[in-house]
PDB file of N, CA and C in Angstrom:
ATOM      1  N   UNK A   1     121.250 130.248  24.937  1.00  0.00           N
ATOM      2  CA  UNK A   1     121.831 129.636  26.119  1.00  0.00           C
ATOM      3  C   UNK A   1     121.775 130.594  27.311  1.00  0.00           C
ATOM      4  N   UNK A   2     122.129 131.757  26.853  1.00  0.00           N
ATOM      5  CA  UNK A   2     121.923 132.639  28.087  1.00  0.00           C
ATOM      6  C   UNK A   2     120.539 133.034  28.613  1.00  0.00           C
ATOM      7  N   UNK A   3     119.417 132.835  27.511  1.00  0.00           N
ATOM      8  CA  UNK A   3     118.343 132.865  28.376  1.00  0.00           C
ATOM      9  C   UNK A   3     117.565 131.990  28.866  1.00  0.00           C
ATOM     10  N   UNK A   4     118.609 130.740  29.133  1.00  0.00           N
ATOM     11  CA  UNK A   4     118.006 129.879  29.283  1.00  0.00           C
ATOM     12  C   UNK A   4     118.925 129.502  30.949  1.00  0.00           C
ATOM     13  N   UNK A   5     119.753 129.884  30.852  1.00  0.00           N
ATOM     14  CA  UNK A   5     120.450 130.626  32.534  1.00  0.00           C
ATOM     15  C   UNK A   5     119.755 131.051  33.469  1.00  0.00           C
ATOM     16  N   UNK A   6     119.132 132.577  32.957  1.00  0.00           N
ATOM     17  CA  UNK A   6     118.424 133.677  33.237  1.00  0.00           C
ATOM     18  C   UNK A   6     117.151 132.889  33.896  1.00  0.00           C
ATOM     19  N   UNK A   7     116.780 132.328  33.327  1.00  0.00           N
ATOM     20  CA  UNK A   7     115.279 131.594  33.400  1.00  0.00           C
ATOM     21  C   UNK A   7     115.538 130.466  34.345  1.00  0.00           C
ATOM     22  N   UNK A   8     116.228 130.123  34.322  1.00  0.00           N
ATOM     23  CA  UNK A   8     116.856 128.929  35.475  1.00  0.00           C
ATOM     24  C   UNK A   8     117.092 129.394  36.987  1.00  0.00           C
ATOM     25  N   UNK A   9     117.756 130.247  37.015  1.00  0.00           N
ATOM     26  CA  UNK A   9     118.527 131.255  37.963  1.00  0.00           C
ATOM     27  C   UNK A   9     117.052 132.153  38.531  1.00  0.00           C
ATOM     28  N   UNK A  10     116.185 132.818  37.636  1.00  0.00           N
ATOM     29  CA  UNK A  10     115.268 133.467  38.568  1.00  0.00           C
ATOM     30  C   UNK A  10     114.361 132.311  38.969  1.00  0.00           C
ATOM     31  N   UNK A  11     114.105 130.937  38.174  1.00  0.00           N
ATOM     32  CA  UNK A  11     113.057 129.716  39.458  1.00  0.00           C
ATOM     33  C   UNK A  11     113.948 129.993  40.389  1.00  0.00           C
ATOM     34  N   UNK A  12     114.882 129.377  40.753  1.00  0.00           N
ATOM     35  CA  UNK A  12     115.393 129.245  41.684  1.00  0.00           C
ATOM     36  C   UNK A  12     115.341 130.115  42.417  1.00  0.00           C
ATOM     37  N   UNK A  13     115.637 131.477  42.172  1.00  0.00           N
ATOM     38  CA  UNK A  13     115.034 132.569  43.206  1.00  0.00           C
ATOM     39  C   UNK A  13     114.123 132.590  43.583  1.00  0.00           C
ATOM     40  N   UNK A  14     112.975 132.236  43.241  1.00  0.00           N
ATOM     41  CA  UNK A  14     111.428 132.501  42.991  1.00  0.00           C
ATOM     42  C   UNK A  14     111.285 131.027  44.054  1.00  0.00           C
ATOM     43  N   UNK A  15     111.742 130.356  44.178  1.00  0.00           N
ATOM     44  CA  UNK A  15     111.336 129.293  44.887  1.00  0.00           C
ATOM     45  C   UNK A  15     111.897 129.163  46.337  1.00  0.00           C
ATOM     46  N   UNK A  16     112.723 129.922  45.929  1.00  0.00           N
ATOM     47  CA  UNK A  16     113.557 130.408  47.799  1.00  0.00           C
ATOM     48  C   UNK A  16     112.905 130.984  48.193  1.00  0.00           C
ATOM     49  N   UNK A  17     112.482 132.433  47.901  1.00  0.00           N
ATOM     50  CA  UNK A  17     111.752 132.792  48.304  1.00  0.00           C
ATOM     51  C   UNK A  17     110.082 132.858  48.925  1.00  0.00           C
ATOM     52  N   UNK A  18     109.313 131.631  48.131  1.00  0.00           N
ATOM     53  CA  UNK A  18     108.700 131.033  48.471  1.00  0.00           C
ATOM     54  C   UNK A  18     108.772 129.972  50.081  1.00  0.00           C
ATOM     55  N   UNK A  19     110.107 129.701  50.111  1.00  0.00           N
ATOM     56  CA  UNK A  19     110.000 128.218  50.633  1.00  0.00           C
ATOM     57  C   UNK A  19     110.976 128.913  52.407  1.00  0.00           C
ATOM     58  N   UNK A  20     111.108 130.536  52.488  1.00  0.00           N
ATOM     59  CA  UNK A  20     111.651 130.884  52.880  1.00  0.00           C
ATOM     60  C   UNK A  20     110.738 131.914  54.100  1.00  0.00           C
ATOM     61  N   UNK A  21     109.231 131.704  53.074  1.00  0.00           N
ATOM     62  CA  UNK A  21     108.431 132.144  53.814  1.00  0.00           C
ATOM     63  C   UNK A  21     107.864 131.695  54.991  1.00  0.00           C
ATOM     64  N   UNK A  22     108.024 133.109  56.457  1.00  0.00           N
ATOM     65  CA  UNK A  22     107.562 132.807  57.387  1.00  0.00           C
ATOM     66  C   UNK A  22     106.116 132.706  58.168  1.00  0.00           C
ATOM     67  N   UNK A  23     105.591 131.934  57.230  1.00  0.00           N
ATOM     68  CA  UNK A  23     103.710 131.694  58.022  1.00  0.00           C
ATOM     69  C   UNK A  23     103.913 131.400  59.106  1.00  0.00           C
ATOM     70  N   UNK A  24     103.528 132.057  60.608  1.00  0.00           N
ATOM     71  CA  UNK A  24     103.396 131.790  61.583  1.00  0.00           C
ATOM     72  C   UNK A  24     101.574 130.740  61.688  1.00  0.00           C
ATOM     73  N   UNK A  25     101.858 129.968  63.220  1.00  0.00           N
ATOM     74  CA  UNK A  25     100.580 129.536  63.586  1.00  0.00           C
ATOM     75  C   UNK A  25      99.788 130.059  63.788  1.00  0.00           C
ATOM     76  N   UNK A  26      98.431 129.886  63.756  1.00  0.00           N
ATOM     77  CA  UNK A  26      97.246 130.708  64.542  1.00  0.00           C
ATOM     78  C   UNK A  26      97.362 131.298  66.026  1.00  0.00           C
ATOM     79  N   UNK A  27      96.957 132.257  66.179  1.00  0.00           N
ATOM     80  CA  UNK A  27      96.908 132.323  68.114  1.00  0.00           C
ATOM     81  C   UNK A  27      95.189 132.847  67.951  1.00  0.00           C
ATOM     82  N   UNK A  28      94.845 132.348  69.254  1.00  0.00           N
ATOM     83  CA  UNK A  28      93.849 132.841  70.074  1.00  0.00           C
ATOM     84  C   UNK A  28      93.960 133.105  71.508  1.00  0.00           C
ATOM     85  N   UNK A  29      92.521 133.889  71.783  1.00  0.00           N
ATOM     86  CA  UNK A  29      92.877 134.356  72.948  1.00  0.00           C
ATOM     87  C   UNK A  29      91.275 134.529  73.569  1.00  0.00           C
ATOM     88  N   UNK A  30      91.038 134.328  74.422  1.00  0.00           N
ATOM     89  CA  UNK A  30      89.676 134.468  75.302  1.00  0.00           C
ATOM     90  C   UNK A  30      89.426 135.578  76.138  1.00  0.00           C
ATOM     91  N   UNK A  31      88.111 136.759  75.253  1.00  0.00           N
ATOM     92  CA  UNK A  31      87.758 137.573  76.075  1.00  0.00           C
ATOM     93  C   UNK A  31      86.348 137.014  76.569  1.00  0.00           C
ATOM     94  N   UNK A  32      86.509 137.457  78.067  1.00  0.00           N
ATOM     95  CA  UNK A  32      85.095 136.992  79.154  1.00  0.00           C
ATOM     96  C   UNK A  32      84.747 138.529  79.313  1.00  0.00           C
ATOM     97  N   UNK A  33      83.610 138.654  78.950  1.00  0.00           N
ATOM     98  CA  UNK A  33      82.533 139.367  79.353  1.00  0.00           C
ATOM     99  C   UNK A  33      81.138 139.307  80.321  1.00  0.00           C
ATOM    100  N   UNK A  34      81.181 138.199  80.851  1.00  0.00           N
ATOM    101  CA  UNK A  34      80.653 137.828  81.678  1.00  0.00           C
ATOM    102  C   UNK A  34      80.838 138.026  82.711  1.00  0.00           C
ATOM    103  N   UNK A  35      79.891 137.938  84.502  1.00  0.00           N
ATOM    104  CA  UNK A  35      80.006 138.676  85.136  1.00  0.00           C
ATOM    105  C   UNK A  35      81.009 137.094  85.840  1.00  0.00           C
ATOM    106  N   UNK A  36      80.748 135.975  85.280  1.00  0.00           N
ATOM    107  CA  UNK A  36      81.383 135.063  86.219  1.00  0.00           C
ATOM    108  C   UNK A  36      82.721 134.480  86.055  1.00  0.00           C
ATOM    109  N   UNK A  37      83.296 133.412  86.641  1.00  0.00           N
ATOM    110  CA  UNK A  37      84.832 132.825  85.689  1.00  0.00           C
ATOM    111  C   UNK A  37      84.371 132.103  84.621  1.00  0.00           C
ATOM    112  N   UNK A  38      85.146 131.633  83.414  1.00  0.00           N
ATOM    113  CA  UNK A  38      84.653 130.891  82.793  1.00  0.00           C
ATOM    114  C   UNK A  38      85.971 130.161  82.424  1.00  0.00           C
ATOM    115  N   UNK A  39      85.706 128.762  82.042  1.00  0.00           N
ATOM    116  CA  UNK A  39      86.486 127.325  81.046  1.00  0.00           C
ATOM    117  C   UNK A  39      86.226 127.381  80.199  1.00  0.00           C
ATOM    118  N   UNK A  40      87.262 127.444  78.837  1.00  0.00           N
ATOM    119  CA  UNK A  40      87.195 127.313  77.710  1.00  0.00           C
ATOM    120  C   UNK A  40      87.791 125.894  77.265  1.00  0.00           C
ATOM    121  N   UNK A  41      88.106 125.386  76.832  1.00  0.00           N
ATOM    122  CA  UNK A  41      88.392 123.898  75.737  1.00  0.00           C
ATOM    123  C   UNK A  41      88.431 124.268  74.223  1.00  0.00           C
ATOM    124  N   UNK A  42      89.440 124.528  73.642  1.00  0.00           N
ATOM    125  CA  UNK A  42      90.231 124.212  72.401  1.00  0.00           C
ATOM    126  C   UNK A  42      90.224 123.072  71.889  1.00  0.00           C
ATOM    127  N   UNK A  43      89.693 122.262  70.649  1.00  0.00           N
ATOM    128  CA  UNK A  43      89.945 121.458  70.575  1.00  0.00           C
ATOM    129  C   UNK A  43      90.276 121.428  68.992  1.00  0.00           C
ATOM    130  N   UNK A  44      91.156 120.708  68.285  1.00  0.00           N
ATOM    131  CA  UNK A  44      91.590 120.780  67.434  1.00  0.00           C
ATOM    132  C   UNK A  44      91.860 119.433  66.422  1.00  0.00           C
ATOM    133  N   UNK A  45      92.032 119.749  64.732  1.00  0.00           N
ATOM    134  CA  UNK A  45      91.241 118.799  64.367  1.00  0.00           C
ATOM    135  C   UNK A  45      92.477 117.698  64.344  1.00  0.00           C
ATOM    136  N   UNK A  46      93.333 118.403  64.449  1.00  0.00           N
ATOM    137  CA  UNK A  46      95.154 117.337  64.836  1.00  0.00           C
ATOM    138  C   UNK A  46      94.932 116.680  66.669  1.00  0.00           C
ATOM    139  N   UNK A  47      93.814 116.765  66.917  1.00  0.00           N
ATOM    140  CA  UNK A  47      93.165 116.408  68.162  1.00  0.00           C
ATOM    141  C   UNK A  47      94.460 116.587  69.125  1.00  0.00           C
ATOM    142  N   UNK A  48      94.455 117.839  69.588  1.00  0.00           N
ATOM    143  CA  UNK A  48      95.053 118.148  70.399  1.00  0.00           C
ATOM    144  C   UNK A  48      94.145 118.875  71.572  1.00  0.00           C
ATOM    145  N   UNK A  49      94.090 119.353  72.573  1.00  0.00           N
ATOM    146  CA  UNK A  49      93.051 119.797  73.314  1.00  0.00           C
ATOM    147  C   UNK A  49      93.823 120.831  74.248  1.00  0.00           C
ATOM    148  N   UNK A  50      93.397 122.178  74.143  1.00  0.00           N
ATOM    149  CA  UNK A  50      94.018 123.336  75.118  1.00  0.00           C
ATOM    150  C   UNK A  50      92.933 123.651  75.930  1.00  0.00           C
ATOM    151  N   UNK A  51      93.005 123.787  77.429  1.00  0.00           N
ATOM    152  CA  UNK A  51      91.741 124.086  78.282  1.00  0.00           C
ATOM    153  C   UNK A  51      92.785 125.594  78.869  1.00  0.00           C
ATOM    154  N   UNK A  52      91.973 126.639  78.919  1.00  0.00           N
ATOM    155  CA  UNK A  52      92.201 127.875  79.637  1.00  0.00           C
ATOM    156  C   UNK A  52      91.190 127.848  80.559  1.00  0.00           C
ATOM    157  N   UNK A  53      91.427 127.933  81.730  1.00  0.00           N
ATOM    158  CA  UNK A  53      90.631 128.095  82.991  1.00  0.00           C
ATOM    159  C   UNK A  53      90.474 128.965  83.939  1.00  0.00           C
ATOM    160  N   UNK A  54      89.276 129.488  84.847  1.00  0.00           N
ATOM    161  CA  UNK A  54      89.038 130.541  85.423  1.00  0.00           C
ATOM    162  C   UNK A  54      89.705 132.183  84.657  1.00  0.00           C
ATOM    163  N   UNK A  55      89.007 132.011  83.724  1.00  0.00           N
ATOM    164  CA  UNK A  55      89.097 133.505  82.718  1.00  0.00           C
ATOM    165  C   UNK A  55      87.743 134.049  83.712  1.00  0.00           C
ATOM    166  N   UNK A  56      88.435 134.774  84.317  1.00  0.00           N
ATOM    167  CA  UNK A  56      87.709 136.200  85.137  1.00  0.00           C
ATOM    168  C   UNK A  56      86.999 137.049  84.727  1.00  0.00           C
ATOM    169  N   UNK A  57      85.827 137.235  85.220  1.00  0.00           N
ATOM    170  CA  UNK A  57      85.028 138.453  84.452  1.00  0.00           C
ATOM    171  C   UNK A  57      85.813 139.573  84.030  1.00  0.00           C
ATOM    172  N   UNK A  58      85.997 140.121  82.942  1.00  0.00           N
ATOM    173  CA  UNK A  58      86.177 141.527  82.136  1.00  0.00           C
ATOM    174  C   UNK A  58      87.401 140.879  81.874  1.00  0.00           C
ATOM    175  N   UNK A  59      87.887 139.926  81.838  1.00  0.00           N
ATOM    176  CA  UNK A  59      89.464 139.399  81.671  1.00  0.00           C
ATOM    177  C   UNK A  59      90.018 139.276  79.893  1.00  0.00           C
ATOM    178  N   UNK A  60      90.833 139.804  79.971  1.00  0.00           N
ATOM    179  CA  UNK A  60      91.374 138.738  78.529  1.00  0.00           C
ATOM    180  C   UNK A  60      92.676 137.868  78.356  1.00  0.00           C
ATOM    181  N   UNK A  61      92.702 136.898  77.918  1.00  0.00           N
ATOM    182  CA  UNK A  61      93.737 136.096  77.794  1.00  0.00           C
ATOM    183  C   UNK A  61      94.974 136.514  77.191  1.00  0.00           C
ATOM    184  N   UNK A  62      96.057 136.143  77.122  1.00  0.00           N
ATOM    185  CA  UNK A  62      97.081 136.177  76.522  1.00  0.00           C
ATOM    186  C   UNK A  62      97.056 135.366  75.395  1.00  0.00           C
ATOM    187  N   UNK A  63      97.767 135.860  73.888  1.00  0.00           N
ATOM    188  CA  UNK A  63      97.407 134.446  72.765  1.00  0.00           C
ATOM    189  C   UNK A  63      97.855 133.270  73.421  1.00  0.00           C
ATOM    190  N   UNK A  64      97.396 132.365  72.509  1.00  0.00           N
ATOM    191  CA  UNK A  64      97.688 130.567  72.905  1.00  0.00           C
ATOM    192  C   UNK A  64      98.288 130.852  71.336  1.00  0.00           C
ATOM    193  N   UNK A  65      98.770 129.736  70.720  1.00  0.00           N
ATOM    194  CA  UNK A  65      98.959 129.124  70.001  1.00  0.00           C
ATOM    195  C   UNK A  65      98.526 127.696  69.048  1.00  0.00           C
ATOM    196  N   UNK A  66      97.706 127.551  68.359  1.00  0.00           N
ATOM    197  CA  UNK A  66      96.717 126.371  68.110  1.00  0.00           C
ATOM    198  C   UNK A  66      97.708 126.144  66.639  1.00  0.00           C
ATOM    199  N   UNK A  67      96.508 124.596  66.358  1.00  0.00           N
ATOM    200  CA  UNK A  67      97.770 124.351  64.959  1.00  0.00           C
ATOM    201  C   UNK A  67      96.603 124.523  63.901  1.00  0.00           C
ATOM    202  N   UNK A  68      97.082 124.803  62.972  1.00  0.00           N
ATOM    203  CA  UNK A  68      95.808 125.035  62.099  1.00  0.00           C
ATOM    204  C   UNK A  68      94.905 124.032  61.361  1.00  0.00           C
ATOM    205  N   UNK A  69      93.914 124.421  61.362  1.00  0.00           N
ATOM    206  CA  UNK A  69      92.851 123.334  61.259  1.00  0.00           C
ATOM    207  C   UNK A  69      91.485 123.822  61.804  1.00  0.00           C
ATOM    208  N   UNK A  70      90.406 122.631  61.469  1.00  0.00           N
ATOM    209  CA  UNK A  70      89.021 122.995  62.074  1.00  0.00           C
ATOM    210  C   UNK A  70      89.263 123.052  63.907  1.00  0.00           C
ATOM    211  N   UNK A  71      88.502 124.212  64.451  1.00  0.00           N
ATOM    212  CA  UNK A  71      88.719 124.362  66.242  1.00  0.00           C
ATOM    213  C   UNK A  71      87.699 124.457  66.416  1.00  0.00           C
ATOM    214  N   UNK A  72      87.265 123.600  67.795  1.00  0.00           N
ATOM    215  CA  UNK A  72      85.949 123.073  68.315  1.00  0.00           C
ATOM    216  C   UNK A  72      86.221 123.790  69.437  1.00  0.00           C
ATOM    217  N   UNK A  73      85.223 125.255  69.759  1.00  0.00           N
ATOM    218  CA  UNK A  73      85.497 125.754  71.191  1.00  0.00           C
ATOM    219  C   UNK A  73      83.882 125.565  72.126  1.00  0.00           C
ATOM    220  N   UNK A  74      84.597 125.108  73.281  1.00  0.00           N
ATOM    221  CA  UNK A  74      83.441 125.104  73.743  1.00  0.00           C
ATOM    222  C   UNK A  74      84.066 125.529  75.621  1.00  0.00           C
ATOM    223  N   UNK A  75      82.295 126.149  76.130  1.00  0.00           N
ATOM    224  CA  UNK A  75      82.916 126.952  76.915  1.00  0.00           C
ATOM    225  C   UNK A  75      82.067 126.600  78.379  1.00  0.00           C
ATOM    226  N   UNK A  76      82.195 126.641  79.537  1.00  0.00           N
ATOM    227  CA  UNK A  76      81.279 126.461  80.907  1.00  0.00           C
ATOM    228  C   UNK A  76      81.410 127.758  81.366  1.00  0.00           C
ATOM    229  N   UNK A  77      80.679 128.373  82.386  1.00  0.00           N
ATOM    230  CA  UNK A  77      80.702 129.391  82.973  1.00  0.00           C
ATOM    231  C   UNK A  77      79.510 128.939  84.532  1.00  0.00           C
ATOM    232  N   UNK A  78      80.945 129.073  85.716  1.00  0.00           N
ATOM    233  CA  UNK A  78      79.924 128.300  87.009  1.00  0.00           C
ATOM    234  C   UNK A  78      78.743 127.152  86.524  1.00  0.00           C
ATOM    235  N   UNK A  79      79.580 125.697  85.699  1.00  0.00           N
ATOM    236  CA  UNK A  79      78.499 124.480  86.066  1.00  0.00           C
ATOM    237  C   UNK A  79      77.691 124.685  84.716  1.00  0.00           C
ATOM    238  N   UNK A  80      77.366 125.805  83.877  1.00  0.00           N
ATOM    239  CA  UNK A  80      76.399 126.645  83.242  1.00  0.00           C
ATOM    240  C   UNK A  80      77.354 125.912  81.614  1.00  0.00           C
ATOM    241  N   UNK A  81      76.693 124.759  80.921  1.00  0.00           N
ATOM    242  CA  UNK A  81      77.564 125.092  79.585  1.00  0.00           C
ATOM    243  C   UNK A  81      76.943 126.119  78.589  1.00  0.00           C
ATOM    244  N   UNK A  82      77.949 126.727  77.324  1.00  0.00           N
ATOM    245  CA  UNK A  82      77.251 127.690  76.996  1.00  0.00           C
ATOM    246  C   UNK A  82      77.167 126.524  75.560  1.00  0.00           C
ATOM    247  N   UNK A  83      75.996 126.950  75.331  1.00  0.00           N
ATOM    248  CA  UNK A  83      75.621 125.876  73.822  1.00  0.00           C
ATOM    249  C   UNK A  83      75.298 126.361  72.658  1.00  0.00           C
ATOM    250  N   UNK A  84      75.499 126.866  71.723  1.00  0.00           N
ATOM    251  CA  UNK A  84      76.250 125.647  71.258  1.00  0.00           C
ATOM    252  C   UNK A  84      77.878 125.976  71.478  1.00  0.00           C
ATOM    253  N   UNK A  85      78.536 125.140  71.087  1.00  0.00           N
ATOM    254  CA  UNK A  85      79.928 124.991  71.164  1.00  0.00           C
ATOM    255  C   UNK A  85      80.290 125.754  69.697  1.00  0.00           C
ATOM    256  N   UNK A  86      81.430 126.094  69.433  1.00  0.00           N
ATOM    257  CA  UNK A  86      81.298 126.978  68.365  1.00  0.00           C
ATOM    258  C   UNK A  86      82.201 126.713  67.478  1.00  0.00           C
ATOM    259  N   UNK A  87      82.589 126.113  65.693  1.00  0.00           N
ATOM    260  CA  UNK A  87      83.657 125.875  65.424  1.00  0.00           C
ATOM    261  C   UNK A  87      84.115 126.631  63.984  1.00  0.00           C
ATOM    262  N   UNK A  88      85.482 126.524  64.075  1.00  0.00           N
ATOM    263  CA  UNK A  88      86.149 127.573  62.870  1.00  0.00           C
ATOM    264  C   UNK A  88      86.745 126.947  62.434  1.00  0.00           C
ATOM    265  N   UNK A  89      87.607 127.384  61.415  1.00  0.00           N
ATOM    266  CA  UNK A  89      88.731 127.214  60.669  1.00  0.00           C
ATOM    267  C   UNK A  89      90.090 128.757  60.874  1.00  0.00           C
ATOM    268  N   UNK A  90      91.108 127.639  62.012  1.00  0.00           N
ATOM    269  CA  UNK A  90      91.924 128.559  62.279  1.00  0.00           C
ATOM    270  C   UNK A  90      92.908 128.419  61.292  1.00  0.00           C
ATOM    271  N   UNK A  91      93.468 129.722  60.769  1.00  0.00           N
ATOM    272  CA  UNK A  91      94.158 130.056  59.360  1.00  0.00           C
ATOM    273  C   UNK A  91      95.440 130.327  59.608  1.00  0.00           C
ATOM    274  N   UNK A  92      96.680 129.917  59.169  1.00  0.00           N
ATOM    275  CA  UNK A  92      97.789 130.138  59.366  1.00  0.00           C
ATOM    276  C   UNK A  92      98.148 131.949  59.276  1.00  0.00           C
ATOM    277  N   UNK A  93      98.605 132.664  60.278  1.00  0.00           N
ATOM    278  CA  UNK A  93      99.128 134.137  60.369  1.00  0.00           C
ATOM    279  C   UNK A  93      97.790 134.596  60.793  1.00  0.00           C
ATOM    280  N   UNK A  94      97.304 134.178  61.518  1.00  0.00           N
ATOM    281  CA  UNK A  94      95.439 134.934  61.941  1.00  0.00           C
ATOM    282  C   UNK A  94      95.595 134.655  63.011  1.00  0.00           C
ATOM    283  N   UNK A  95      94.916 135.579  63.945  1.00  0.00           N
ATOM    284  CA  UNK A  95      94.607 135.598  65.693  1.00  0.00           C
ATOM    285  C   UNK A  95      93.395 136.098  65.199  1.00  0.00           C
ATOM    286  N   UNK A  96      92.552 135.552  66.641  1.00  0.00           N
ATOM    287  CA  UNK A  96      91.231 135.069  66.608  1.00  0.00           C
ATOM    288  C   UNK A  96      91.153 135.283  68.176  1.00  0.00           C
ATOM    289  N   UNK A  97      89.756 136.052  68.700  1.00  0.00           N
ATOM    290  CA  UNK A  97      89.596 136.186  69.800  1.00  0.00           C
ATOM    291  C   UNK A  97      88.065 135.782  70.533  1.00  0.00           C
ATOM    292  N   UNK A  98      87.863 134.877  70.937  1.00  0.00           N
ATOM    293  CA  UNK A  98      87.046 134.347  71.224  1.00  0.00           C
ATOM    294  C   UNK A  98      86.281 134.762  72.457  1.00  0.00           C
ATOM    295  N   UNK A  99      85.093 135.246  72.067  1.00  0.00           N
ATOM    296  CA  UNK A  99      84.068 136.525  73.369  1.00  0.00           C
ATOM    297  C   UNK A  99      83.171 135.790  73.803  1.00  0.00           C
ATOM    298  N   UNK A 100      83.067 135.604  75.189  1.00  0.00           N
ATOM    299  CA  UNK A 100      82.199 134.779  75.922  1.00  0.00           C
ATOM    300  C   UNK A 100      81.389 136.402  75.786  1.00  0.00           C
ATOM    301  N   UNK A 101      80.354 136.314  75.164  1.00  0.00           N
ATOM    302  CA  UNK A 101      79.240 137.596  75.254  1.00  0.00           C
ATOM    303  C   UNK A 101      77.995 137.377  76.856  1.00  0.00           C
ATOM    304  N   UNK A 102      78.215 139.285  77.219  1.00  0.00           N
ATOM    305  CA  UNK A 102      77.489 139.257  78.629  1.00  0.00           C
ATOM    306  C   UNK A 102      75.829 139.289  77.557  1.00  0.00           C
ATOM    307  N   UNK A 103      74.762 138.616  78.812  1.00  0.00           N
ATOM    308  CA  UNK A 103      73.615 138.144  78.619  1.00  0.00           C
ATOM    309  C   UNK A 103      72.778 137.284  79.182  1.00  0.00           C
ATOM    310  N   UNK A 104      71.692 137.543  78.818  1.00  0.00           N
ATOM    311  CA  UNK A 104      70.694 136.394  79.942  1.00  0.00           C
ATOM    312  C   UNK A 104      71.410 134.741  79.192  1.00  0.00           C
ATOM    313  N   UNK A 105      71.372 134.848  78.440  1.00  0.00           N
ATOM    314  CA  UNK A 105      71.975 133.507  77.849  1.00  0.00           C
ATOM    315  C   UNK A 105      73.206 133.672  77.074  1.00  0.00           C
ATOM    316  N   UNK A 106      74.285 133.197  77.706  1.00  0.00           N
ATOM    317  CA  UNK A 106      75.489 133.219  77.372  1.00  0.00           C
ATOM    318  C   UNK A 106      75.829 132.771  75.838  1.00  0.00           C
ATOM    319  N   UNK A 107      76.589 133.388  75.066  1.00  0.00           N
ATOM    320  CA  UNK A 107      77.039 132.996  73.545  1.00  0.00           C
ATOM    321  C   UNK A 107      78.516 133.498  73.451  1.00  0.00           C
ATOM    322  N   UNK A 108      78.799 132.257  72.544  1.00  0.00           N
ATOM    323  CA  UNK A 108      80.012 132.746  72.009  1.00  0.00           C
ATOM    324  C   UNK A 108      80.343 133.111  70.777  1.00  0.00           C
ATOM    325  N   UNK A 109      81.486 133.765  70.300  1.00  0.00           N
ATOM    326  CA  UNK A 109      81.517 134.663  69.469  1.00  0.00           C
ATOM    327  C   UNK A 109      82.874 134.826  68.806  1.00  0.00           C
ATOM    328  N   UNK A 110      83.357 134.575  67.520  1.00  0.00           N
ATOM    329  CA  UNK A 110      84.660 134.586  66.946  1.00  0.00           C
ATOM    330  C   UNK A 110      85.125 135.731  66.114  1.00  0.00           C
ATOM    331  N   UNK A 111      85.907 136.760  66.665  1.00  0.00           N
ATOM    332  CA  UNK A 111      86.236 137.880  66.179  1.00  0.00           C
ATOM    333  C   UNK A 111      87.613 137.370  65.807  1.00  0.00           C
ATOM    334  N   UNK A 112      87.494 137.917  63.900  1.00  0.00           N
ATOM    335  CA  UNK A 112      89.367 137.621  63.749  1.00  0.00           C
ATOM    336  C   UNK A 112      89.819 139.486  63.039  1.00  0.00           C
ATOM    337  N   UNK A 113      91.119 139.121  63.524  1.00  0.00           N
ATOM    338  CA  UNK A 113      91.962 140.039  63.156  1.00  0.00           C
ATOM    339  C   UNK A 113      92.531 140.307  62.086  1.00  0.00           C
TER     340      UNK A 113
END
């Protein structure tokens, strides 16, 4: 009987602690390396849509916050889209920084942390 307490008493611990855990959301953030401004578009697979705009050459963003899921980024720079559009899987407790790369032809680029 008593180890059948014991065994009762640590699930229950074992499941608090589980259920107690703090997974934060994804963040991202947009570095421009480019000499011009650029628009980014977030798009997400809970179809939600975040646009960051006029990211300044050598600039970097502050995180955003996205919800997790497949993210469809796609980016303009002056009129100029950069193609392809680029997509991930943003992971719960992961920041992700997304590099408009300098170049004759603009690319983007997903660095995670």
């Amino acid at each position: 009987m008593k180890k059948i307490i014991v065994g009762i008493l640590s699930l229950v611990f074992i499941i608090t602690i589980i259920g107690c855990s703090e997974e934060t959301d994804p963040k991202f953030r947009v570095q421009n390396e480019r000499s011009d401004k650029a628009n980014v578009q977030f798009q997400t697979s809970g179809g939600n849509t975040i646009n960051i705009n006029e990211v300044a050459a050598g600039q970097t963003t502050e995180y955003q916050i996205v919800a997790e899921g497949n993210t469809i980024v796609t980016a303009v720079i002056q009129k100029e889209s950069i193609s392809p559009s680029i997509t991930f899987f943003a992971e719960k407790d992961k920041r992700f920084t997304i590099v408009i790369q300098s170049g004759i032809t603009p690319v983007l680029r997903v660095d995670q942390e």
